[in-house]
C-alpha atoms as a PDB file:
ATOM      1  CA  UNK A   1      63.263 -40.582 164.572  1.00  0.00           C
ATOM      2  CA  UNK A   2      65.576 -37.831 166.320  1.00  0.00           C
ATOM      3  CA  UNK A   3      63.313 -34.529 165.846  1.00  0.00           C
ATOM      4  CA  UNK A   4      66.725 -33.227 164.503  1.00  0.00           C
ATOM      5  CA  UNK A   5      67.519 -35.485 162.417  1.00  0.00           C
ATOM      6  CA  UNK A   6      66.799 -34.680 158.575  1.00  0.00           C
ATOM      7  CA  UNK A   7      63.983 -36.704 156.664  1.00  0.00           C
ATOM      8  CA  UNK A   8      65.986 -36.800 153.393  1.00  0.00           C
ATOM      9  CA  UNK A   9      68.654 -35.625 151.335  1.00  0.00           C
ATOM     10  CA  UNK A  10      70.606 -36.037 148.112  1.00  0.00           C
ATOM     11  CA  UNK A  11      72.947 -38.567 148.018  1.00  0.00           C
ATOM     12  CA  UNK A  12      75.337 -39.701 145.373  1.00  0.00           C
ATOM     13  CA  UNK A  13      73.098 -40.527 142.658  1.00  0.00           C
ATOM     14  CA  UNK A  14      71.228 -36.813 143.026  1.00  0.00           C
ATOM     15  CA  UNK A  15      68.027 -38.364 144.194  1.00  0.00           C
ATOM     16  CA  UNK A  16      66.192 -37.463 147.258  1.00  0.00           C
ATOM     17  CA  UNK A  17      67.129 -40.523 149.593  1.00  0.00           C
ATOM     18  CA  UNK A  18      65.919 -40.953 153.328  1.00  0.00           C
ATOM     19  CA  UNK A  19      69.113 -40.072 155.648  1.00  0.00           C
ATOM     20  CA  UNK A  20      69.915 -42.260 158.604  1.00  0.00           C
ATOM     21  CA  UNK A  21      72.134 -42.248 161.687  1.00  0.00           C
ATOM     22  CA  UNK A  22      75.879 -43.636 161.188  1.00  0.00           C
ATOM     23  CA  UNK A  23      78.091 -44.907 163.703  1.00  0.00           C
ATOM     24  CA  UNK A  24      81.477 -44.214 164.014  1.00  0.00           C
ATOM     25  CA  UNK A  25      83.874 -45.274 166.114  1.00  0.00           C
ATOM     26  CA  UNK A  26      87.008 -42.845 168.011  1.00  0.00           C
ATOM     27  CA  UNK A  27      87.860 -41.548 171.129  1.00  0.00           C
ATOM     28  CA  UNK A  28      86.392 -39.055 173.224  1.00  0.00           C
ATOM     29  CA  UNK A  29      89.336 -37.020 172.053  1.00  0.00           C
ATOM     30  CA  UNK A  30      88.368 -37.235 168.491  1.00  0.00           C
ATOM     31  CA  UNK A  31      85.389 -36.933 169.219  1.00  0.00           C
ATOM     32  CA  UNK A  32      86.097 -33.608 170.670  1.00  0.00           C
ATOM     33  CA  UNK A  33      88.152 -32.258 168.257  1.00  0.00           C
ATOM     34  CA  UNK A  34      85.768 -33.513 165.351  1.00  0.00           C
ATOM     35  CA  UNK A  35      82.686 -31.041 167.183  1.00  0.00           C
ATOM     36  CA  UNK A  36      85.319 -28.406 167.440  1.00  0.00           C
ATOM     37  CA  UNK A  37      86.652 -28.154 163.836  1.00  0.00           C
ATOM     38  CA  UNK A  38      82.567 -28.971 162.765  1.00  0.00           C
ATOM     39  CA  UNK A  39      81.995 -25.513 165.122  1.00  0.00           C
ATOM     40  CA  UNK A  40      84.977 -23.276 163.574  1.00  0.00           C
ATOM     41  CA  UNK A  41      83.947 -24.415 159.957  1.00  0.00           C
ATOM     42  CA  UNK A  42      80.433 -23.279 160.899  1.00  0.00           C
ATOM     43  CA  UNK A  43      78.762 -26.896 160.236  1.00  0.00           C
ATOM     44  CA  UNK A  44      77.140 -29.517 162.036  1.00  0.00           C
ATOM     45  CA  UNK A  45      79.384 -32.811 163.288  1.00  0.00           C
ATOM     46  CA  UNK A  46      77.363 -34.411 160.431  1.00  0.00           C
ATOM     47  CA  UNK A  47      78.089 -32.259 157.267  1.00  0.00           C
ATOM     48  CA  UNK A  48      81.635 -31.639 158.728  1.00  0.00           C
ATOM     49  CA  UNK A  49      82.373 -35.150 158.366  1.00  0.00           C
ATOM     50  CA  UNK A  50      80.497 -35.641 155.271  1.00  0.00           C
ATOM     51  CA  UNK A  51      82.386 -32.932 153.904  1.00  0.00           C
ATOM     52  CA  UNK A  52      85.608 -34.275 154.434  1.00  0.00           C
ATOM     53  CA  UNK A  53      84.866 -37.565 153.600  1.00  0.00           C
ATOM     54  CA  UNK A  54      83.732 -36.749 150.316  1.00  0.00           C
ATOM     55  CA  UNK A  55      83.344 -33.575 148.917  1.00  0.00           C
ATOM     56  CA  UNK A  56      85.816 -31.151 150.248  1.00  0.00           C
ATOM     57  CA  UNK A  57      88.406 -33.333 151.480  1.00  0.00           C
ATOM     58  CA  UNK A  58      91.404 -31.928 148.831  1.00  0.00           C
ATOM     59  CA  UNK A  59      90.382 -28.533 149.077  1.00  0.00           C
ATOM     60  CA  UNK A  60      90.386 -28.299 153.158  1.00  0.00           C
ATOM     61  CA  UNK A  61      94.074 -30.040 153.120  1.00  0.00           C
ATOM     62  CA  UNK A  62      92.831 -33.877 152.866  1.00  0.00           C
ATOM     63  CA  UNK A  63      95.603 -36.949 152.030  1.00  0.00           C
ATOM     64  CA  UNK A  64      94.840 -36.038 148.625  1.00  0.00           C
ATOM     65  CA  UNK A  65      95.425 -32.944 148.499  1.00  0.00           C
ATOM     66  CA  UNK A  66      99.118 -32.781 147.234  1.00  0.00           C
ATOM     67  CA  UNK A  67     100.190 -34.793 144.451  1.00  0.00           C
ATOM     68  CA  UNK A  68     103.779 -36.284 145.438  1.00  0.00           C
ATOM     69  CA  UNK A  69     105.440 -34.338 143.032  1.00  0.00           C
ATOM     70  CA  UNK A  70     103.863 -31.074 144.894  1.00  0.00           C
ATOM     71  CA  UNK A  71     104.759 -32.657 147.958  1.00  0.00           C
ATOM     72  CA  UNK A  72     108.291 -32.771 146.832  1.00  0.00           C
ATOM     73  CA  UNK A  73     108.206 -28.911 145.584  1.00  0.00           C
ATOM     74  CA  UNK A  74     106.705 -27.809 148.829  1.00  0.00           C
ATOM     75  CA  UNK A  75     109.495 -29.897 150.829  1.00  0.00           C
ATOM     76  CA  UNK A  76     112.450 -28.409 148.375  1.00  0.00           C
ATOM     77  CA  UNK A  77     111.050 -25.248 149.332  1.00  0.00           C
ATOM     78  CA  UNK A  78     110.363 -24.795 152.744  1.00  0.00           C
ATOM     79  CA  UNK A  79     114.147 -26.875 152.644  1.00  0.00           C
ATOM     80  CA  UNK A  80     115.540 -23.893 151.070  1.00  0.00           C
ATOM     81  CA  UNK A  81     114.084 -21.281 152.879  1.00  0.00           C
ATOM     82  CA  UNK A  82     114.789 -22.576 156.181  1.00  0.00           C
ATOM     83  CA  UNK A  83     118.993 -22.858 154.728  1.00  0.00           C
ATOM     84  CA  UNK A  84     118.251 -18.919 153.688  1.00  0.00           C
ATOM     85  CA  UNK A  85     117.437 -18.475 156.997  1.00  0.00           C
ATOM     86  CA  UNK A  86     120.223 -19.875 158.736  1.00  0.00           C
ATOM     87  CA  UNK A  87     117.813 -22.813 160.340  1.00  0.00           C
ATOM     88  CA  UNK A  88     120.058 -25.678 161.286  1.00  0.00           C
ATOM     89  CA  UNK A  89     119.086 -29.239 159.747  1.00  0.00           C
ATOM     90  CA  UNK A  90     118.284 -32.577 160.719  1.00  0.00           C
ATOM     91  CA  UNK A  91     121.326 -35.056 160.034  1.00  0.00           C
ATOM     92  CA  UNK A  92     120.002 -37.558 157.368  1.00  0.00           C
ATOM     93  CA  UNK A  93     120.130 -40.101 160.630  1.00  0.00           C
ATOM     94  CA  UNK A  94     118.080 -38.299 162.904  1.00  0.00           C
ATOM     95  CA  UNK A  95     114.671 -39.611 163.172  1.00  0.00           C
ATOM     96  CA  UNK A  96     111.503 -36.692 163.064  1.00  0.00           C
ATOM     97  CA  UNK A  97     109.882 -35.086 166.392  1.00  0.00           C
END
């Protein structure tokens, strides 16, 4: 076993449960940018992505973390303040950057 690796840990059921390597499959890109954001939140790659796979995911701005309906609001508004601020709009035919 990797001398870094951790012997156990609690997993979903609370019990003390032996912890084993994962694959996981991206670029060397993502891979990249996965250490980096592990390194700013202070974490290892491992508990980053543990983290925001299932514990923290909605709280640190996951796909879940809006309902639509919020998404909506939070459209509306950033709508309005960018008209309150003279910012010119896309046409309703113009596709996104």
């Amino acid at each position: 076993m990797h001398p870094a690796a951790p012997m156990e840990g609690e997993g979903m059921t609370g019990r003390m449960q032996p912890r084993r390597p994962r694959s996981v499959y991206c670029s060397l890109e993502e891979r990249d940018a996965i250490r980096q954001a592990a390194a700013a939140a202070g974490k290892s790659v491992s508990a980053f992505v543990i983290g925001r796979a299932l514990e923290d995911g909605e709280e640190e701005g996951g796909a879940a973390a809006l309902t639509e309906e919020e998404r909506v609001e939070l459209r509306d508004g950033v709508l309005r303040l960018a008209a309150t601020m003279g910012v010119p709009q896309r046409g309703a035919g113009e596709a996104p950057e």
